[in-house]
Protein backbone atom coordinates (compact mmCIF):
# COMPACT_ATOMS: atom_id res chain seq x y z
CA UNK A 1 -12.80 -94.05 -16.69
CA UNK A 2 -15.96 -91.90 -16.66
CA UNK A 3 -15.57 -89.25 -19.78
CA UNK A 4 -18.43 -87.96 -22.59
CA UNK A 5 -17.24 -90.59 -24.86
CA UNK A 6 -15.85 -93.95 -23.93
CA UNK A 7 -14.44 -96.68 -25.84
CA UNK A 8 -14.42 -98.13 -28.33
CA UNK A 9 -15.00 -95.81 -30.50
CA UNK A 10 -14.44 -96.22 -34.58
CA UNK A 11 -12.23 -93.19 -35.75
CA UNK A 12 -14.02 -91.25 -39.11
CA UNK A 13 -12.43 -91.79 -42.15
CA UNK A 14 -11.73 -90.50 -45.45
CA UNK A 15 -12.31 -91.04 -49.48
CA UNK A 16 -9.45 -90.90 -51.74
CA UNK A 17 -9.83 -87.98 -54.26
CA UNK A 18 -7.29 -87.04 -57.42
CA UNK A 19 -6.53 -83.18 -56.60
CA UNK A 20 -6.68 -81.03 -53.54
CA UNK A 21 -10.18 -79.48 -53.94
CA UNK A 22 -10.74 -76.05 -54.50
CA UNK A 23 -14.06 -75.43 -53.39
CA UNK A 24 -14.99 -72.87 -50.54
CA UNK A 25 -15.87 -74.63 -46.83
CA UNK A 26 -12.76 -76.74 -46.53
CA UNK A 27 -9.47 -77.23 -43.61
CA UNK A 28 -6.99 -78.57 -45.03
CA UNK A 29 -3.96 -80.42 -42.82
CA UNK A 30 -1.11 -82.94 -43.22
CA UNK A 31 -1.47 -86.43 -43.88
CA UNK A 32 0.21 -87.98 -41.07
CA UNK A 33 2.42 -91.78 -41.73
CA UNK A 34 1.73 -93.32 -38.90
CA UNK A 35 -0.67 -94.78 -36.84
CA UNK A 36 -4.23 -93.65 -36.16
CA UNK A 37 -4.69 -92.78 -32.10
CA UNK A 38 -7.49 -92.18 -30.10
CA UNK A 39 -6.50 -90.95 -26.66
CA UNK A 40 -9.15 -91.38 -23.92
CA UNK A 41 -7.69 -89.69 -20.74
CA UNK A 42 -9.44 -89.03 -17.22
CA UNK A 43 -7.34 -87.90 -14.60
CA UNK A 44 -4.21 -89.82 -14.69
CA UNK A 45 -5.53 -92.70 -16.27
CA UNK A 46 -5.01 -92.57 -20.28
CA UNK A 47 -5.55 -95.40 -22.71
CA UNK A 48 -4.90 -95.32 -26.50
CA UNK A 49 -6.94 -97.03 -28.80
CA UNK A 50 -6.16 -97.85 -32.40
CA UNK A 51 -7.91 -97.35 -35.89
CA UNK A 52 -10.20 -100.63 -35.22
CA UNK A 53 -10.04 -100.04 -31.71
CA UNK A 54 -7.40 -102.31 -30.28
CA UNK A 55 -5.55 -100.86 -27.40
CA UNK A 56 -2.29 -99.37 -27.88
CA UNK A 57 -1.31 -98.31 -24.31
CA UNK A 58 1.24 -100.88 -23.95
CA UNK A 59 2.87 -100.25 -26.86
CA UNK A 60 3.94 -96.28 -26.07
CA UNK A 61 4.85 -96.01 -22.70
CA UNK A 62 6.33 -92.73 -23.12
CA UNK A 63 3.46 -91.24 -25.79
CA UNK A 64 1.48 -92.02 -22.41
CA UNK A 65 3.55 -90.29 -19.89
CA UNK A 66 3.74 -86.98 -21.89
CA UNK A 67 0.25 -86.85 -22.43
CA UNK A 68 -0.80 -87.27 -19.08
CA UNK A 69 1.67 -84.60 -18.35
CA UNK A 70 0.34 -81.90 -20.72
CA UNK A 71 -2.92 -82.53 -21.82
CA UNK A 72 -6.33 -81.31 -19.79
CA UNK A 73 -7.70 -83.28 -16.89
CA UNK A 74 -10.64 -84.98 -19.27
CA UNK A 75 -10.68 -85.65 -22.96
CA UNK A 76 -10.87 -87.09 -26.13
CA UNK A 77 -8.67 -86.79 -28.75
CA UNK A 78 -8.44 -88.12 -32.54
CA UNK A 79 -4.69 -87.86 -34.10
CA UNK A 80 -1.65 -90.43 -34.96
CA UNK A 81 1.17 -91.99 -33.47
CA UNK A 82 4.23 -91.49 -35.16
CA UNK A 83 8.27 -92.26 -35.50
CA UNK A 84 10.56 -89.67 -36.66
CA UNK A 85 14.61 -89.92 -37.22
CA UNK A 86 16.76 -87.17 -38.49
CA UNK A 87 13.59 -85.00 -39.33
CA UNK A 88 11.64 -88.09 -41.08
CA UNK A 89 8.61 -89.86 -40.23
CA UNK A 90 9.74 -93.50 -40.12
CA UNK A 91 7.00 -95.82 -40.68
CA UNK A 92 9.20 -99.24 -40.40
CA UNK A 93 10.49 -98.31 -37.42
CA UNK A 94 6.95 -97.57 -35.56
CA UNK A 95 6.09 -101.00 -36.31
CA UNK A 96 8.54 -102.34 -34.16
CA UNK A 97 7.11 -101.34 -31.33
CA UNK A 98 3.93 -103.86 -31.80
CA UNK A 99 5.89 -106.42 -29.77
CA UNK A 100 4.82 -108.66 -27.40
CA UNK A 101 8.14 -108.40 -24.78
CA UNK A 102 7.90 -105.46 -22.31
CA UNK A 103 11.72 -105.42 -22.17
CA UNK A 104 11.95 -104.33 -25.91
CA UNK A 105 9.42 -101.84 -25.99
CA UNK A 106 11.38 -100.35 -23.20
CA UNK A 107 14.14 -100.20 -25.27
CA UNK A 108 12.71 -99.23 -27.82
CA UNK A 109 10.77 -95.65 -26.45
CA UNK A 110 14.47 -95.30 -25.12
CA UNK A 111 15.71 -95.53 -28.27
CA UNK A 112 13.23 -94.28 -31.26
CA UNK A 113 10.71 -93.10 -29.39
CA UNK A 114 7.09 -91.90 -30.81
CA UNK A 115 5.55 -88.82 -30.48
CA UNK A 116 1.50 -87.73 -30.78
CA UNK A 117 0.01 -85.47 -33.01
CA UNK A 118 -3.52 -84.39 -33.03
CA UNK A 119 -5.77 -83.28 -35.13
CA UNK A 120 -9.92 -83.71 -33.98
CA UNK A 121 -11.35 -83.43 -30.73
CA UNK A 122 -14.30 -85.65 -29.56
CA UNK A 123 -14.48 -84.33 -25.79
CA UNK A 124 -13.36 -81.81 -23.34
CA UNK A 125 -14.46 -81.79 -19.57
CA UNK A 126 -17.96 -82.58 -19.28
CA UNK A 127 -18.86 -82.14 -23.03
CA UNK A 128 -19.28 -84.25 -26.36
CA UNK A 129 -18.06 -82.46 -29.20
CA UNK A 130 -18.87 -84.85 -31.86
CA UNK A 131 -22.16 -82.93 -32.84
CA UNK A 132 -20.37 -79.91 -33.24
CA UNK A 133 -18.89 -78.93 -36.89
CA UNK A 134 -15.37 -79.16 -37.18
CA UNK A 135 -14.87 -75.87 -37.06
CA UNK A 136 -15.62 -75.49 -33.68
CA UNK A 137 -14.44 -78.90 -32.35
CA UNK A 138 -10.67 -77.75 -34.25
CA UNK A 139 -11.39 -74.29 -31.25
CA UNK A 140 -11.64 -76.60 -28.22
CA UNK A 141 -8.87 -78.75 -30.00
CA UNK A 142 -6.20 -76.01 -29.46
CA UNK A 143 -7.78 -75.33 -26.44
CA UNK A 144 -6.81 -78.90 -25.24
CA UNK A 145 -3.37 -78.46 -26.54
CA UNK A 146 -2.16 -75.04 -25.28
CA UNK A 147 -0.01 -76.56 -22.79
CA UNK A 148 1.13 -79.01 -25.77
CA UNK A 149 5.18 -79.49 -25.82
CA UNK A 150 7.92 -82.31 -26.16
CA UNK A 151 6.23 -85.33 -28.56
CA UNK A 152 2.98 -83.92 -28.50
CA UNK A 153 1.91 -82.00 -31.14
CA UNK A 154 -0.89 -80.34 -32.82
CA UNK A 155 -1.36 -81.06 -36.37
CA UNK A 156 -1.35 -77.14 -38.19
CA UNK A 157 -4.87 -76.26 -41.00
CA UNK A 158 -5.38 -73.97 -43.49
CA UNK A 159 -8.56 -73.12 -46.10
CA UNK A 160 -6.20 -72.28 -48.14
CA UNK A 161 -5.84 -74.49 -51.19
CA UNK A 162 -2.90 -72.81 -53.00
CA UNK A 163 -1.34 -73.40 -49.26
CA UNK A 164 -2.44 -77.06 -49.02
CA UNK A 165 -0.79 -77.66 -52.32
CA UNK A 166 2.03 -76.31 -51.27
CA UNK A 167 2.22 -78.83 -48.44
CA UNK A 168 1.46 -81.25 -50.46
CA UNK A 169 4.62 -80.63 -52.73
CA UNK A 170 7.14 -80.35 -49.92
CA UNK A 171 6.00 -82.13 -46.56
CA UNK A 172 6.93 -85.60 -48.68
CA UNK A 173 10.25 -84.93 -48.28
CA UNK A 174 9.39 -85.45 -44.17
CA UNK A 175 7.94 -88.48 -45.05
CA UNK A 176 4.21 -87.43 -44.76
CA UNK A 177 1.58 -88.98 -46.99
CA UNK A 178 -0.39 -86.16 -48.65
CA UNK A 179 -3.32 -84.06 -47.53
CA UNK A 180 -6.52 -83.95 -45.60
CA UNK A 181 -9.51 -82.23 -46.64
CA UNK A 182 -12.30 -81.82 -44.05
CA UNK A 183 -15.65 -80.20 -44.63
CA UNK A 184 -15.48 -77.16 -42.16
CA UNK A 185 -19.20 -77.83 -40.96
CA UNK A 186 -19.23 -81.69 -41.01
CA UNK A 187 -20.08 -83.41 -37.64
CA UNK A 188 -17.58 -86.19 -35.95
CA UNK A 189 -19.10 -89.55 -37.29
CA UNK A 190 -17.53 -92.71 -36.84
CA UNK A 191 -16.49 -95.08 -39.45
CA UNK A 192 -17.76 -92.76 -42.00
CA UNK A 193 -16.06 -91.56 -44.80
CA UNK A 194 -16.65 -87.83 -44.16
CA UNK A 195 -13.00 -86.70 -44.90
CA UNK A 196 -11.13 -86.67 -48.29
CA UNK A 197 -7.56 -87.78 -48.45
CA UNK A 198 -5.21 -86.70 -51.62
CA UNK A 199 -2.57 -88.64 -52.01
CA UNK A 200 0.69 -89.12 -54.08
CA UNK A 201 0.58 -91.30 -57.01
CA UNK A 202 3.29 -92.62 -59.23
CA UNK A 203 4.23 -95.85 -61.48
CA UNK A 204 7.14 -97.80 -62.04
CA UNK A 205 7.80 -100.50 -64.56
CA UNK A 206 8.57 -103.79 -62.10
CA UNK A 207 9.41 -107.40 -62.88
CA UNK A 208 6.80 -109.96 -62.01
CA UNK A 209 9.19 -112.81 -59.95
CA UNK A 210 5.99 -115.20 -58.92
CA UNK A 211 2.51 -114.76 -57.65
CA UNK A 212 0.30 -116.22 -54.50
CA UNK A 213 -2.42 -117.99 -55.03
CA UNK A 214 -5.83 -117.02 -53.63
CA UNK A 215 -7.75 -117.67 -50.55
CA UNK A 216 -10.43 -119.27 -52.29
CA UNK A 217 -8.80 -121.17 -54.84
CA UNK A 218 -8.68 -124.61 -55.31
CA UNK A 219 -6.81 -127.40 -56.92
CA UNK A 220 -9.47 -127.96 -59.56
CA UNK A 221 -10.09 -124.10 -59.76
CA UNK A 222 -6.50 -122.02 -59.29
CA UNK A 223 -7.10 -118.52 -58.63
CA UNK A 224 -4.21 -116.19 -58.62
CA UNK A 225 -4.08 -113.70 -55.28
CA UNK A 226 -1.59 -110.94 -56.05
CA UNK A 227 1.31 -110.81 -57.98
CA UNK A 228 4.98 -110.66 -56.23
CA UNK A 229 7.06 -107.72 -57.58
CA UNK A 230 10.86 -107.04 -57.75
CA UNK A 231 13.51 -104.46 -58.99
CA UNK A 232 16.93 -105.08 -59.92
CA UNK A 233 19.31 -103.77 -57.52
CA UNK A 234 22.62 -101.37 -58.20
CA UNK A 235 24.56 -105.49 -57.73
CA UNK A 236 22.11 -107.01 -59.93
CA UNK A 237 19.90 -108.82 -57.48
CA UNK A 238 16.44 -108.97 -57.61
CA UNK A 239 14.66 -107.24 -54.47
CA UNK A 240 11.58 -108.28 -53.86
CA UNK A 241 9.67 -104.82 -53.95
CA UNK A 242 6.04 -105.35 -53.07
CA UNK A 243 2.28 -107.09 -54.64
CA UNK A 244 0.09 -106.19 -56.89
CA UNK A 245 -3.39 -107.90 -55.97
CA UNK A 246 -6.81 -105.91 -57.69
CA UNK A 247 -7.64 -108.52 -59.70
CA UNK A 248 -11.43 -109.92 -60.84
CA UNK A 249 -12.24 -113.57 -60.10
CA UNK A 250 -12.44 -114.26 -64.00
CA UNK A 251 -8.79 -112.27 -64.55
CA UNK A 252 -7.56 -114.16 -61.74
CA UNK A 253 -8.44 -117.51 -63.23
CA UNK A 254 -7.20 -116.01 -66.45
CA UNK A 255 -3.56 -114.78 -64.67
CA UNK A 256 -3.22 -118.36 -63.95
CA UNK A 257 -3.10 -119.91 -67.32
CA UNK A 258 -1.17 -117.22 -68.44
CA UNK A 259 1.65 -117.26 -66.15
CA UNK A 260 2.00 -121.05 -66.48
CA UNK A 261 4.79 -121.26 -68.72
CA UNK A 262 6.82 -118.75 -66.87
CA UNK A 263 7.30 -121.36 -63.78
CA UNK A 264 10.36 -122.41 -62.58
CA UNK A 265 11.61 -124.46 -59.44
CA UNK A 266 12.59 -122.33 -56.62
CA UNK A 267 16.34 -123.86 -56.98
CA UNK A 268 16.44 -121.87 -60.19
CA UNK A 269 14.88 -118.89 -59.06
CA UNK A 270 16.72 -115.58 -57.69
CA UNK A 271 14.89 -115.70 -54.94
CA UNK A 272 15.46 -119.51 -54.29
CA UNK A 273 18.33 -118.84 -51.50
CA UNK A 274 16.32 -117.18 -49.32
CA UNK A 275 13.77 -120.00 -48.79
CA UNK A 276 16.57 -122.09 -47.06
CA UNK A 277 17.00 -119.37 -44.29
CA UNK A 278 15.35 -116.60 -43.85
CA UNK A 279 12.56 -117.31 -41.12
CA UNK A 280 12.55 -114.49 -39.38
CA UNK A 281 11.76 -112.34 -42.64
CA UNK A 282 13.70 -108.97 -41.80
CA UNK A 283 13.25 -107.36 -45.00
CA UNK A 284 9.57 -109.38 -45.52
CA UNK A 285 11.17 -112.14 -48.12
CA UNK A 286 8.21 -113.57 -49.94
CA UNK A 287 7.14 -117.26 -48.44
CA UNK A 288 9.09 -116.06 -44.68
CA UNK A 289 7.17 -115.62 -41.30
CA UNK A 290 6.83 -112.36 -39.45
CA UNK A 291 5.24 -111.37 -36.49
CA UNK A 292 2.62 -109.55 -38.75
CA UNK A 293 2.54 -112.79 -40.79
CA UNK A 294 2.22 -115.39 -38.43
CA UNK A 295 -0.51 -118.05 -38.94
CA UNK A 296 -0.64 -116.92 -42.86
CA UNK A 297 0.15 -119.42 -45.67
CA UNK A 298 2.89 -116.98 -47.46
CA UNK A 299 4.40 -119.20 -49.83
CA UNK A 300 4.78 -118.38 -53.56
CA UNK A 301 4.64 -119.78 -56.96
CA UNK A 302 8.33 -118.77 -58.43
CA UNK A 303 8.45 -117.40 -61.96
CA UNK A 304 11.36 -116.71 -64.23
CA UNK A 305 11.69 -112.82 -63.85
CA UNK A 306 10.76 -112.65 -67.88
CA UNK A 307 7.47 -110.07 -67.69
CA UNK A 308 7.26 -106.26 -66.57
CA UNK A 309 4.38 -104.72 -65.59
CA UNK A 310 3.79 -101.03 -64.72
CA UNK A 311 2.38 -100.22 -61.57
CA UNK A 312 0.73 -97.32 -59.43
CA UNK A 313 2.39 -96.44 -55.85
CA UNK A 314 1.70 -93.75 -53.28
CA UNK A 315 5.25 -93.89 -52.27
CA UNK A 316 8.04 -95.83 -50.28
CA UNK A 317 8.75 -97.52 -47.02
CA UNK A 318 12.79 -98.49 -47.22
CA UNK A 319 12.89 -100.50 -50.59
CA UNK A 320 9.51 -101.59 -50.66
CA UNK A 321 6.42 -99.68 -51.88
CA UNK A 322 4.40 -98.70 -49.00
CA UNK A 323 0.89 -100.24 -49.81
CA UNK A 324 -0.28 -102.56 -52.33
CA UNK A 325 0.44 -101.40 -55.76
CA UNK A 326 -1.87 -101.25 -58.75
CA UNK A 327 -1.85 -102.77 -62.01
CA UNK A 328 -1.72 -100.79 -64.89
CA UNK A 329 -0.82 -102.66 -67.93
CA UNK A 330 1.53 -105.07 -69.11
CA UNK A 331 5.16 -103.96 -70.57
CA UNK A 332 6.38 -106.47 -73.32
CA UNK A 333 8.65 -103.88 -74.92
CA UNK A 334 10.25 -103.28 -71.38
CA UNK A 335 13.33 -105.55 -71.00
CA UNK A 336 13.32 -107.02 -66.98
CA UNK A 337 17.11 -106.25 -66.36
CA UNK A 338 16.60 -102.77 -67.10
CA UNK A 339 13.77 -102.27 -64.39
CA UNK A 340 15.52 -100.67 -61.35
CA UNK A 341 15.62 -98.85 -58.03
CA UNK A 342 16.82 -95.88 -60.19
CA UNK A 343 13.65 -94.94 -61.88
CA UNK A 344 11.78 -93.99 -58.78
CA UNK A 345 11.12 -90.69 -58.11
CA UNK A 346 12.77 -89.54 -54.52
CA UNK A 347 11.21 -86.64 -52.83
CA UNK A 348 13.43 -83.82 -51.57
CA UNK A 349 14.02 -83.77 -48.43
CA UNK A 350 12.44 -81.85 -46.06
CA UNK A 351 12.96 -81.37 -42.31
CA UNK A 352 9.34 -82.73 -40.19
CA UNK A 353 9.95 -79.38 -37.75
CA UNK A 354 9.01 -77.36 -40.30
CA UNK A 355 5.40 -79.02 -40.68
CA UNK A 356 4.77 -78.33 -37.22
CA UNK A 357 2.92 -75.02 -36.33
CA UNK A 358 5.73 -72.66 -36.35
CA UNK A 359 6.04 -70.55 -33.00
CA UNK A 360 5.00 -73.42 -30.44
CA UNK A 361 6.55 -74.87 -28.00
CA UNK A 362 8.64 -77.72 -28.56
């Protein structure tokens, strides 16, 4: 492969801001749910490379065969991999396709397969773009993509903030995660935070079922590492929903004590069946092995289900909140059996086509 910029190369990133800002000098785009793609492609030969530069290639046999297809001889392109089903990005079932057998991959781009969208370009023919302000590299990006059809896609801007909010309202209900803000004139730097991402936030009041302990504590020393949360389900079983883990050293030592009396065996704990049987950890059962697991000391501390806690989420993946969720306070008036699946706030639904640059070819 002989191109302007070769691997690896560490994709920019972005800081998390509260509101879509309003200020003058700004593209705003979708934030895409899946995963972060470089594509490096000379002649036939096309490799993808992942947000800390791992290949992908393997992975998307068919993301690689339309590319080759439709994009320009030579370049180098900055965008995300991504699942959709019924006109939703689907997040759980992307990750399947990080397996190690060739056979289900196969199956899989048979069955769910992933499409491309882009959204920077780094090179085109013979020339580096990364000097060149966004602005212009966003020119030679829809240059790239003219011929762009099928699963590839090319992610649609505007400076308009009243527009970007707009987006931001109603592309959740495709199962997108916010906005991007990028600074018109700002250079392509890697592994710098030149972006802004604004994303949804929301809380929910959750039952605290048993914690982890933490990587460096000891037996003399017990340090708590995050928190295992649960709802109540519409049968009255606890779900185990997600962690909670931004904690000090001195609050985790603290966490400990105070959790103490809430202990329990795992025999007498609603999650106590589950530790007999499920190994392969299909809907990620806390103290289970998973492929993304493996190696990892998962087990748990049970506690009675007695304490509530509100928590900050960006949004869902299934049943489970998406990312690690933050603690907010403690809810002693909050009475556990009442926290359920019912409280959280469902987006309406929106169809993905419409985020797509409307006239293009499909």
């Amino acid at each position: 492969m002989d191109l302007p910029v070769l691997p690896p190369v560490l994709p920019m990133l972005a800081t998390s801001v509260k509101a879509i800002p309003t200020r003058e000098g700004l593209s705003f785009e979708p934030k895409w749910d899946g995963f972060r793609c470089l594509v490096f492609k000379d002649g036939d030969e096309v490799e993808l490379a992942s947000r800390n530069t791992k290949p992908l290639t393997r992975y998307f046999p068919e993301v690689v065969a339309q590319l080759r297809e439709v994009l320009p001889e030579r370049c180098v392109l900055d965008g995300e991999i991504f699942v959709a089903i019924e006109g939703r990005l689907e997040f759980e079932v992307l990750q399947e396709r990080i397996h190690p057998a060739a056979s289900r991959i196969a199956m899989l781009a048979d069955k769910t397969p992933a499409q491309y969208v882009a959204f920077d370009c780094l090179a085109l023919g013979e020339e580096n773009l990364m000097g060149l302000p966004f602005k212009d590299r966003r020119a030679h990006l829809e240059t790239a993509l003219a011929e762009a059809r099928g699963s590839i896609h090319l992610t649609r801007t505007t400076t308009d903030p009243v527009e970007a909010t707009r987006w931001f309202e109603q592309f959740e209900g495709a199962g997108l995660d916010g906005v991007m803000a990028k600074p018109l004139d700002a250079r392509y730097e890697p592994n710098k935070r030149t972006m802004m991402k604004i994303k949804h936030t929301r809380t929910a009041d959750v039952v605290v079922a048993g914690y982890r302990l933490h990587k460096t504590s000891t037996p003399d020393k017990p340090l708590l590492g995050s928190l295992l949360l649960g709802l109540y389900d519409a049968q009255g079983g606890l779900q185990h929903i997600g962690v909670s883990a931004s904690f000090t050293a001195a609050r985790r030592a603290e966490l400990v004590t105070q959790l103490k009396p809430l202990e329990c065996p795992i025999e007498e704990h609603p999650w106590g069946a589950w530790a007999g049987w499920a190994i392969a950890n299909p809907g990620r059962v806390p103290g289970t092995q998973s492929r993304w697991s493996a190696g990892k000391d998962l087990s748990f501390v049970p506690l009675r289900p007695d304490l509530v806690v509100e928590v900050g989420y960006d949004h869902m993946e299934g049943r489970r909140f998406r990312h690690t969720a933050q603690f907010k306070r403690w809810r002693p008036d909050r009475d556990p059996l009442s926290c359920g699946y019912d409280q959280l706030d469902e987006p309406v639904s929106y169809d993905l086509g419409e985020v797509f640059i409307p006239g293009r070819k499909r």
